[in-house]
N, C-alpha and C. Protein backbone atom coordinates (compact mmCIF):
# COMPACT_ATOMS: atom_id res chain seq x y z
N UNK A 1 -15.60 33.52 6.95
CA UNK A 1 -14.29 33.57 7.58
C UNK A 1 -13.40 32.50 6.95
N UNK A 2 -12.08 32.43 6.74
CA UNK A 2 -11.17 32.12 6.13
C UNK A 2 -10.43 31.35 6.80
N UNK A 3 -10.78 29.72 7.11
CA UNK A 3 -10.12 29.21 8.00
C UNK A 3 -8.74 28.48 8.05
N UNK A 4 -8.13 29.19 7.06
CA UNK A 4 -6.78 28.76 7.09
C UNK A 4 -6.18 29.90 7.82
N UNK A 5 -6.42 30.73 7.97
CA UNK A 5 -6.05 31.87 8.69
C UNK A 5 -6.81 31.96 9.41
N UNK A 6 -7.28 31.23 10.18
CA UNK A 6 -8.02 30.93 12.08
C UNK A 6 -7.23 29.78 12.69
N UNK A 7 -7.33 30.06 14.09
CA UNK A 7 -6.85 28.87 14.87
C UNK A 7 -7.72 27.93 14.96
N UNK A 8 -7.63 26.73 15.35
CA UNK A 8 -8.21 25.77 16.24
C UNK A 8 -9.89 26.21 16.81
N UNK A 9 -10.00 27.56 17.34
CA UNK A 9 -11.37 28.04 18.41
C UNK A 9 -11.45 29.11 17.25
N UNK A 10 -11.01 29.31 15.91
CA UNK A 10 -11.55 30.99 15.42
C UNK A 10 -11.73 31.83 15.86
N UNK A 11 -10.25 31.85 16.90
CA UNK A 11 -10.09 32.87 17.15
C UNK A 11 -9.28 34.04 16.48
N UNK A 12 -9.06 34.29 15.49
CA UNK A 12 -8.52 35.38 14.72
C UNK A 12 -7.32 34.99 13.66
N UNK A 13 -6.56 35.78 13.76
CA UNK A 13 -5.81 35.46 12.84
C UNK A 13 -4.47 34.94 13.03
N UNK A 14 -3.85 33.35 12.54
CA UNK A 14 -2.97 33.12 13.38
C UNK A 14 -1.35 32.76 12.49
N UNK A 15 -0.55 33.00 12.94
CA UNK A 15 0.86 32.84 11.75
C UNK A 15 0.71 31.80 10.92
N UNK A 16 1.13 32.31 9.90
CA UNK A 16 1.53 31.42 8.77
C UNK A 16 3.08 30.42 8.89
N UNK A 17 2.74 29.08 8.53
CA UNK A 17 4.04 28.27 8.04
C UNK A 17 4.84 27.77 9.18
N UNK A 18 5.53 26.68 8.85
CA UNK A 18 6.07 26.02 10.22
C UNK A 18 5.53 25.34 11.04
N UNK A 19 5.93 25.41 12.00
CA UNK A 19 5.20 24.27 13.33
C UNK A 19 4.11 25.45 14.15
N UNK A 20 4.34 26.57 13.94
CA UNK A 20 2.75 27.30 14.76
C UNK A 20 1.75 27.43 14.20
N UNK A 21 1.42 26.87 12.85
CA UNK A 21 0.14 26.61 12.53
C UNK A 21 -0.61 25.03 13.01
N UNK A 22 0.28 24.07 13.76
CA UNK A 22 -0.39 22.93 13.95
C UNK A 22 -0.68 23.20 15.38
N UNK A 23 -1.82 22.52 15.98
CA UNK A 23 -2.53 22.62 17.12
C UNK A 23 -1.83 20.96 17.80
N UNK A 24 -0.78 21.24 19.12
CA UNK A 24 -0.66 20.19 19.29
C UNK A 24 -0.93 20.01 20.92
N UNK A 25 -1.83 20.60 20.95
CA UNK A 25 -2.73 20.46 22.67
C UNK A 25 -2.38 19.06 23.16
N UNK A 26 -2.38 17.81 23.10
CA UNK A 26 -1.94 17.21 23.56
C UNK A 26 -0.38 16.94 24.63
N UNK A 27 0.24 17.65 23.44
CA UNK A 27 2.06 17.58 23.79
C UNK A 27 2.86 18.37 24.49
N UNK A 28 3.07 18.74 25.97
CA UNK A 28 3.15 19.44 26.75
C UNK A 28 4.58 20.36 26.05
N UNK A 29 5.45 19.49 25.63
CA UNK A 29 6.61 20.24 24.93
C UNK A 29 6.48 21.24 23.84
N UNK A 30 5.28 20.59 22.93
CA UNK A 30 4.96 21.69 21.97
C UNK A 30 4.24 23.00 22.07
N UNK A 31 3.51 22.30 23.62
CA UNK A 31 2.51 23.64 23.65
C UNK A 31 3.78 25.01 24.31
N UNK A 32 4.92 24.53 25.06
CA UNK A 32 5.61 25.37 25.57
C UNK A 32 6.47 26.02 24.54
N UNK A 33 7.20 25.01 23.28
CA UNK A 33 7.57 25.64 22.43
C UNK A 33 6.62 26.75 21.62
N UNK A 34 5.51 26.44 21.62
CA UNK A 34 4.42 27.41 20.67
C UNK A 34 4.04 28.75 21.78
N UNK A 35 4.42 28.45 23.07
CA UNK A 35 4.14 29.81 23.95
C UNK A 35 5.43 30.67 23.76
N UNK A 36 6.58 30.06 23.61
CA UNK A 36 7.72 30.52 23.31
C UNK A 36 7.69 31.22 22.15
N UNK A 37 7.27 30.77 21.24
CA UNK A 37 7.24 31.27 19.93
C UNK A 37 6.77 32.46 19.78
N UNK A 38 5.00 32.40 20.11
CA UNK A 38 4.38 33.70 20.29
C UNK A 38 4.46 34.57 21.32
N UNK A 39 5.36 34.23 22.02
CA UNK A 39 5.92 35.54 23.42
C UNK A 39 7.00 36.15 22.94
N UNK A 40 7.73 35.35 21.71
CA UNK A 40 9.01 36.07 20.21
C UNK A 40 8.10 36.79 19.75
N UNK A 41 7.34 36.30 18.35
CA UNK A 41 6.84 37.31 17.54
C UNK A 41 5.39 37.67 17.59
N UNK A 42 4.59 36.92 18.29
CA UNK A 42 3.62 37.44 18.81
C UNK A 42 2.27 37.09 17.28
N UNK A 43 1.87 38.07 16.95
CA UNK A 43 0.99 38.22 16.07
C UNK A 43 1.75 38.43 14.55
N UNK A 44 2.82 38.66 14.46
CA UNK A 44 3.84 38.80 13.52
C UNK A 44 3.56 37.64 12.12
N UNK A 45 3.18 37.55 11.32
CA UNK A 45 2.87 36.58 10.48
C UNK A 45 3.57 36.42 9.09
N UNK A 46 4.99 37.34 9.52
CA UNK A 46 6.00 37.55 8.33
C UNK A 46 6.44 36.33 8.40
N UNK A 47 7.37 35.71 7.29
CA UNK A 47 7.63 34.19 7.09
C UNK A 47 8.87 33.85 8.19
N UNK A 48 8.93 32.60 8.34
CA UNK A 48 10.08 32.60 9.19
C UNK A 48 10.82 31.97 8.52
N UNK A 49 12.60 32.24 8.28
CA UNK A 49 13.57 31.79 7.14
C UNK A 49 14.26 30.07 8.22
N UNK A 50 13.96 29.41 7.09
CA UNK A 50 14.73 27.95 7.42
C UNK A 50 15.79 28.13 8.18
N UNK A 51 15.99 27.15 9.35
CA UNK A 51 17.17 27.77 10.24
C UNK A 51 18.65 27.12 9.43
N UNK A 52 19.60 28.22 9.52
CA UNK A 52 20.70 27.88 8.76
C UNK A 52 20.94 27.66 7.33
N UNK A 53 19.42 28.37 6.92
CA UNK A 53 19.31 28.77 5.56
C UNK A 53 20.34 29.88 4.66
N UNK A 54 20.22 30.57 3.79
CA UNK A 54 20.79 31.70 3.76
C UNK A 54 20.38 32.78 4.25
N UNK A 55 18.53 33.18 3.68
CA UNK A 55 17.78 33.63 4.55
C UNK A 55 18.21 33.99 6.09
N UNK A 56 18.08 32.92 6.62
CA UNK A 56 18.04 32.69 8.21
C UNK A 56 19.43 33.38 8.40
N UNK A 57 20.57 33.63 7.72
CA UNK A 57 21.97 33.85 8.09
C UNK A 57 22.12 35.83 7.60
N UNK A 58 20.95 36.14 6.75
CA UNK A 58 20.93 37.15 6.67
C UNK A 58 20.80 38.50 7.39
N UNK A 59 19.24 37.54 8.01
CA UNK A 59 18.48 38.47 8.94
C UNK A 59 19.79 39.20 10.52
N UNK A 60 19.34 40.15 10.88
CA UNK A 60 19.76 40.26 12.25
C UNK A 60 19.98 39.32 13.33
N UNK A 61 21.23 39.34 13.53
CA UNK A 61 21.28 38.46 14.77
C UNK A 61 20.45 38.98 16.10
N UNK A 62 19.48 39.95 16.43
CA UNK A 62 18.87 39.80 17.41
C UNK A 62 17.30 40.06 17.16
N UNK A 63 16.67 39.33 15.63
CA UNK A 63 15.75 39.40 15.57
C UNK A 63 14.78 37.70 15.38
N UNK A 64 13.81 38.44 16.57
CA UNK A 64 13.04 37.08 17.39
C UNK A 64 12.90 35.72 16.00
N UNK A 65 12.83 36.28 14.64
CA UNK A 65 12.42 35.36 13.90
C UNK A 65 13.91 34.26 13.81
N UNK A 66 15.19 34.75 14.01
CA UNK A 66 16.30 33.54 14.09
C UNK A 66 15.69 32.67 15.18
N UNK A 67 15.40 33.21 16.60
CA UNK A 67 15.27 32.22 17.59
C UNK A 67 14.05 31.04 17.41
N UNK A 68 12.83 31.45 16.63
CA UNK A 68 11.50 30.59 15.99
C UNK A 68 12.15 30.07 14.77
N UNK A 69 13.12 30.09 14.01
CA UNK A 69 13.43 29.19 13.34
C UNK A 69 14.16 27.95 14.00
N UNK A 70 15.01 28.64 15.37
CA UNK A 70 16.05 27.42 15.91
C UNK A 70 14.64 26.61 16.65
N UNK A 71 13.70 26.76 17.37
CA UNK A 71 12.56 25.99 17.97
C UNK A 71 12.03 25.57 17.27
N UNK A 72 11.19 26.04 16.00
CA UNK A 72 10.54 25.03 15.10
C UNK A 72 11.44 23.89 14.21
N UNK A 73 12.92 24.41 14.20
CA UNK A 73 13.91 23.57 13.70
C UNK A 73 14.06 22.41 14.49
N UNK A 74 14.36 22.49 16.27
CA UNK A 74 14.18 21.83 17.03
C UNK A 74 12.86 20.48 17.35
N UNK A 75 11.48 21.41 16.98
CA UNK A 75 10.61 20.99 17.15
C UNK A 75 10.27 19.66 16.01
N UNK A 76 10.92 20.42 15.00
CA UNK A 76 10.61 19.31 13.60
C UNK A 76 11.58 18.06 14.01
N UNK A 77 12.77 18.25 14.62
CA UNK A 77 13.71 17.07 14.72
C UNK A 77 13.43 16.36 16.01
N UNK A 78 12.41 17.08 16.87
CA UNK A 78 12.02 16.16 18.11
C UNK A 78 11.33 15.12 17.72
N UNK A 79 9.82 15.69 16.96
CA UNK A 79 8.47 15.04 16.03
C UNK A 79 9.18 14.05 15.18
N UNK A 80 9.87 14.36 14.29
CA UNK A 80 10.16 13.47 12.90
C UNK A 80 11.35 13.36 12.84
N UNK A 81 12.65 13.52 13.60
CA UNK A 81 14.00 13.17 13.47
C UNK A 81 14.70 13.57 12.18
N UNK A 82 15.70 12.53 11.78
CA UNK A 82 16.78 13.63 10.60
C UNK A 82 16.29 14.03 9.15
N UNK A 83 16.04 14.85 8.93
CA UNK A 83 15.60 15.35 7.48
C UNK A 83 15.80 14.09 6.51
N UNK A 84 17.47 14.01 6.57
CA UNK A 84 17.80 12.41 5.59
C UNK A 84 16.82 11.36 5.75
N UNK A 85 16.68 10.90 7.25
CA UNK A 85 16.12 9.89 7.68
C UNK A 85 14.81 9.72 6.96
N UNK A 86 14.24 10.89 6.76
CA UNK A 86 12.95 11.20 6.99
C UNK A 86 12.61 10.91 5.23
N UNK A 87 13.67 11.57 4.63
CA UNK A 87 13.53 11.84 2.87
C UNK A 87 13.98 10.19 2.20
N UNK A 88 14.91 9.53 3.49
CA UNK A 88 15.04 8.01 2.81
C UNK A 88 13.87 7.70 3.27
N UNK A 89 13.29 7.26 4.08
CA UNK A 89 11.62 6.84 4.27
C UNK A 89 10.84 6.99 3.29
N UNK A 90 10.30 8.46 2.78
CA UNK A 90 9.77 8.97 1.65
C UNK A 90 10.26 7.86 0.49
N UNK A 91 11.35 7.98 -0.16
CA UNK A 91 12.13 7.48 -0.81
C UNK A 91 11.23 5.78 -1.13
N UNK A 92 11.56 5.03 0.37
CA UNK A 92 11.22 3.65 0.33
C UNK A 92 9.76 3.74 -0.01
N UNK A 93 9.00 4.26 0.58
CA UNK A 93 7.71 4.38 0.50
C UNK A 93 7.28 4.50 -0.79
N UNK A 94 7.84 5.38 -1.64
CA UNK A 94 7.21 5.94 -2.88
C UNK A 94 8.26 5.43 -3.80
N UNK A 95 9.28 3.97 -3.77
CA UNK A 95 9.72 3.18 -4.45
C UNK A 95 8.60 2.29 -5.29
N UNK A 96 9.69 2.14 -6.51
CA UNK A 96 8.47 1.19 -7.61
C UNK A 96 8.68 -0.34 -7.27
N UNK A 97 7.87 -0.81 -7.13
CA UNK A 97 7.80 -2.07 -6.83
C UNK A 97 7.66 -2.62 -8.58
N UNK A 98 7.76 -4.00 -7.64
CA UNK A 98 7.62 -4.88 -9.84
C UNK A 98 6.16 -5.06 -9.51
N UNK A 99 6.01 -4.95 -10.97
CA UNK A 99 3.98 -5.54 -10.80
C UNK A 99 4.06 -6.42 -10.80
N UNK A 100 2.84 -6.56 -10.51
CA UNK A 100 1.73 -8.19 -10.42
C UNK A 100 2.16 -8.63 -11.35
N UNK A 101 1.93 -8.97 -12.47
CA UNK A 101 2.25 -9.22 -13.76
C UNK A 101 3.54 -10.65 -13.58
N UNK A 102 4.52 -9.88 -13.19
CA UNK A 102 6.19 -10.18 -12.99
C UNK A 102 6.40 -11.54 -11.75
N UNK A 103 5.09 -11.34 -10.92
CA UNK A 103 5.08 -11.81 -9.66
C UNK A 103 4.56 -13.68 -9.76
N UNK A 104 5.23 -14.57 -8.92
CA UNK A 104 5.03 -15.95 -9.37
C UNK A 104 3.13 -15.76 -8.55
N UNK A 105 2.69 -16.54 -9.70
CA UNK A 105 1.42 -17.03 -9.64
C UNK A 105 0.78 -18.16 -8.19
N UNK A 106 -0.18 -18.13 -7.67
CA UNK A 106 -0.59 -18.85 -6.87
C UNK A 106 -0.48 -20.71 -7.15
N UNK A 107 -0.51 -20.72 -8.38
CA UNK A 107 -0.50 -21.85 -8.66
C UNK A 107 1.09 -22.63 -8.64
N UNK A 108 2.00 -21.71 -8.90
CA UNK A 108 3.79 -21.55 -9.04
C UNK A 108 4.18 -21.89 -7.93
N UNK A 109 3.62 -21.26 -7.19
CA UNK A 109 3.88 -21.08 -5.21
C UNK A 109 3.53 -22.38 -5.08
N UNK A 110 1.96 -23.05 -4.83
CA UNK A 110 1.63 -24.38 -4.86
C UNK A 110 2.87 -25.77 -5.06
N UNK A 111 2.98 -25.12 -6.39
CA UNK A 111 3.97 -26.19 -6.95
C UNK A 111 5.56 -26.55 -6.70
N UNK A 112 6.10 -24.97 -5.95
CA UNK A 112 7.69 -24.76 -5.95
C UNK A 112 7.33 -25.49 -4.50
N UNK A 113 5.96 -25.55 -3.57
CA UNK A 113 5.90 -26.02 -2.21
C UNK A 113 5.59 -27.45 -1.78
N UNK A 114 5.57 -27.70 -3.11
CA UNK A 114 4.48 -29.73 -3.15
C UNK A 114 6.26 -30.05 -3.24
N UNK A 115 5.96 -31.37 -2.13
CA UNK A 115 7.10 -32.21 -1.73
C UNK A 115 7.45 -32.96 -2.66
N UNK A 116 8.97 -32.76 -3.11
CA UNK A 116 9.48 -33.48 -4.24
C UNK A 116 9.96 -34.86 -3.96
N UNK A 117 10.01 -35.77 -4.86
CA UNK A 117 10.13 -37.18 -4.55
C UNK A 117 11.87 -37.33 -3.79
N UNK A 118 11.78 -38.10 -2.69
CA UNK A 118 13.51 -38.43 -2.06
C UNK A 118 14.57 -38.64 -3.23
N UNK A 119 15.31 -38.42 -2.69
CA UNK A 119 16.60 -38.36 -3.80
C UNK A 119 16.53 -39.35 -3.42
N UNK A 120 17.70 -40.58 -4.54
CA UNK A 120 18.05 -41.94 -3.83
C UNK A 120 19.36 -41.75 -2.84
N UNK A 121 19.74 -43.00 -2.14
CA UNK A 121 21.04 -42.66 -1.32
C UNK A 121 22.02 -43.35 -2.23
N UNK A 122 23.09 -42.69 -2.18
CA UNK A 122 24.23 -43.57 -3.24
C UNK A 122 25.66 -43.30 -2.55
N UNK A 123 26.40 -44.63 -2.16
CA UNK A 123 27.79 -43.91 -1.98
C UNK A 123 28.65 -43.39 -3.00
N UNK A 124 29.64 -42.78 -2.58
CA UNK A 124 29.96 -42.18 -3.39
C UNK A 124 32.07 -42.26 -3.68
N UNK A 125 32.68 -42.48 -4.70
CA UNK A 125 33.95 -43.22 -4.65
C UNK A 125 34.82 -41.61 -3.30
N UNK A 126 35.53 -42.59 -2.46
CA UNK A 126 36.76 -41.28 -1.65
C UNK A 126 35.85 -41.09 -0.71
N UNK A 127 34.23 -41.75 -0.78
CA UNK A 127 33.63 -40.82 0.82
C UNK A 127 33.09 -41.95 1.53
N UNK A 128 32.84 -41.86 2.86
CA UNK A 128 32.48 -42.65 3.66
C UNK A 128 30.88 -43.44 3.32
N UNK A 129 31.27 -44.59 4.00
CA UNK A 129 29.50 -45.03 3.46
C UNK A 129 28.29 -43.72 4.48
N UNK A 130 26.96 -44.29 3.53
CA UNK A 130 25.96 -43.67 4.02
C UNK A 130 24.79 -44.45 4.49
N UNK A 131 24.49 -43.82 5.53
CA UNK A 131 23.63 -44.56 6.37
C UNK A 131 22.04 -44.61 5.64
N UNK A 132 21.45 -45.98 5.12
CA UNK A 132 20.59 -45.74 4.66
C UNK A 132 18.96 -45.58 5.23
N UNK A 133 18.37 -44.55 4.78
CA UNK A 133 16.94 -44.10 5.88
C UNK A 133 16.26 -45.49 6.07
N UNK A 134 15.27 -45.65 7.08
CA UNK A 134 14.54 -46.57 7.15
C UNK A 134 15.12 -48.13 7.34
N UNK A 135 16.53 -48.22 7.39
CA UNK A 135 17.14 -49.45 7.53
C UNK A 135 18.01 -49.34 8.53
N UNK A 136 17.52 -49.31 9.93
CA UNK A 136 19.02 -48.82 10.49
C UNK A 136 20.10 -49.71 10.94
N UNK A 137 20.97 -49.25 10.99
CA UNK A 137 22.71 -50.25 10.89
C UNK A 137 23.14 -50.77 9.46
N UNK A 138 22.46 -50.13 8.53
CA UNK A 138 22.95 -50.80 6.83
C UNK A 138 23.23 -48.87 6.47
N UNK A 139 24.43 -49.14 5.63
CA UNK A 139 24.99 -48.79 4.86
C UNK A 139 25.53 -48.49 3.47
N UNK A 140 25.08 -47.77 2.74
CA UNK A 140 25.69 -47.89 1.30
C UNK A 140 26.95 -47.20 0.81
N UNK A 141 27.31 -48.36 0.26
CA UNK A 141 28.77 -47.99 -0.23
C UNK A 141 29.14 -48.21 -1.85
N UNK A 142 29.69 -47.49 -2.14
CA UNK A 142 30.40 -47.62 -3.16
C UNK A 142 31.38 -48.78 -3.46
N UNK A 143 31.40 -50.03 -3.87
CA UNK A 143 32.45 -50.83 -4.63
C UNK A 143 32.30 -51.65 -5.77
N UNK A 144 33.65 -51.51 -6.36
CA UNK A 144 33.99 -51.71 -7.66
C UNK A 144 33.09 -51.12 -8.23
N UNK A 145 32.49 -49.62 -8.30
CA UNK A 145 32.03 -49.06 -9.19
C UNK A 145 30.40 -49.45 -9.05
N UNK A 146 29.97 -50.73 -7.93
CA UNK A 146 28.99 -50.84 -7.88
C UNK A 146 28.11 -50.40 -6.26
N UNK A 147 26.71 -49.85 -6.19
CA UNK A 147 26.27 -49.38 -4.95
C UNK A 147 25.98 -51.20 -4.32
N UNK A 148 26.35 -50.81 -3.12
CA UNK A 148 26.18 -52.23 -2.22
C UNK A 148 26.35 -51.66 -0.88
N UNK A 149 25.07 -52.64 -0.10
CA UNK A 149 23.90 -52.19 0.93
C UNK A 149 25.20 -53.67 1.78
N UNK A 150 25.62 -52.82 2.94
CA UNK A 150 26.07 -53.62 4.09
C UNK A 150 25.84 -52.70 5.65
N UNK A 151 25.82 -53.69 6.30
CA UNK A 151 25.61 -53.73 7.82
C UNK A 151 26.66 -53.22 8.36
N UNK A 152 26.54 -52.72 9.29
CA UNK A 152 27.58 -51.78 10.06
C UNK A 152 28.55 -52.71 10.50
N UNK A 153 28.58 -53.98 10.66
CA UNK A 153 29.95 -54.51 11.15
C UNK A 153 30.49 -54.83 10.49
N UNK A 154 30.37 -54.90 8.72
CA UNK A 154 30.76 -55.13 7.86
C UNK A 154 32.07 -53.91 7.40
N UNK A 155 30.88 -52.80 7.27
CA UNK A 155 31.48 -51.38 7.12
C UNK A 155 32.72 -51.27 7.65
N UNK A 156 32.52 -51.38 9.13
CA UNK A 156 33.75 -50.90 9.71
C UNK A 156 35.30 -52.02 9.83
N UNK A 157 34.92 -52.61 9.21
CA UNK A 157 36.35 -54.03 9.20
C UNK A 157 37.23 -53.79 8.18
C-alpha cells in the first residue's frame, strides 16, 4: 500500500496537496476546517487552484474547490501568517554568513578585552581643571603651557 496516498489510520485514499493532507488532531480549528473541506469535495482528489490565483479566478464561481482554496488559504495564514513574512524569514535563515576564517580569533577577543593601561590626566588650555583620581581635592591644570597639580582652594580663586 502506498502511503502517501493513505491517511493517518490507512484508511484509503486521501486528497492530494494543501492543508488536507496534514493530520492536525490536536487543533480543534483545523480539524473543523478539514471537516469543512471534505463535506465540499469529499473524496474529490482533483488539485485545488491557489486562492486568487488565475486558476482559482477561472474555475466556476459555485464550485466547492474556490471555497477549499479560501479555507486552506485561511488555514495557511492562521498556522504561518503573511506569505512575505514567512519568505523574509526563509530569506534570513538561508542568508550567507562570513566564515570562520574572516571571524576575530579567540586569542584577538582575549586581547581587544585585557585592560589597557589609564590614560594620564592632563589639563587642557580653554577647559576647566580636572579632578585628579586617587587625590581628592587636587586638580590639574594647565599653566603657562605647563601641567600643575593644585588643591581646590587654589583652583577656585
Amino acid at each position: 500500500m502506498n502511503d502517501k496516498l493513505t491517511g493517518p489510520t490507512g484508511d484509503g485514499p486521501q486528497p492530494r496537496g494543501g492543508m488536507r493532507s496534514l493530520n492536525h488532531a490536536d487543533d480543534p480549528t483545523a480539524l473543523w476546517a478539514g471537516a469543512l473541506i471534505a463535506g465540499l469535495i469529499g473524496n474529490d482528489t482533483a488539485p485545488v487552484p491557489k486562492y486568487g490565483g488565475r486558476e482559482w479566478q477561472q474555475i466556476a464561481s459555485n464550485d466547492p474547490r474556490r471555497t477549499v482554496a479560501l479555507i486552506e488559504a485561511a488555514e495557511m495564514w492562521r498556522r504561518y501568517g503573511d506569505e512575505d513574512g514567512l519568505l523574509a524569514w526563509f530569506r534570513e535563515a538561508h542568508a550567507v554568513w562570513p566564515s570562520l576564517a574572516s571571524r576575530k580569533t579567540m586569542a584577538e577577543l582575549d586581547d581587544a578585552a585585557r585592560p589597557k593601561p589609564a590614560v594620564p590626566v592632563r589639563g587642557t588650555e580653554g577647559w576647566p581643571p580636572v579632578a585628579i583620581p586617587g587625590r581628592p581635592g587636587w586638580y590639574r591644570c594647565l599653566v603657562s603651557g605647563r601641567q600643575v597639580d593644585m588643591p581646590k582652594q587654589q583652583v577656585a580663586a
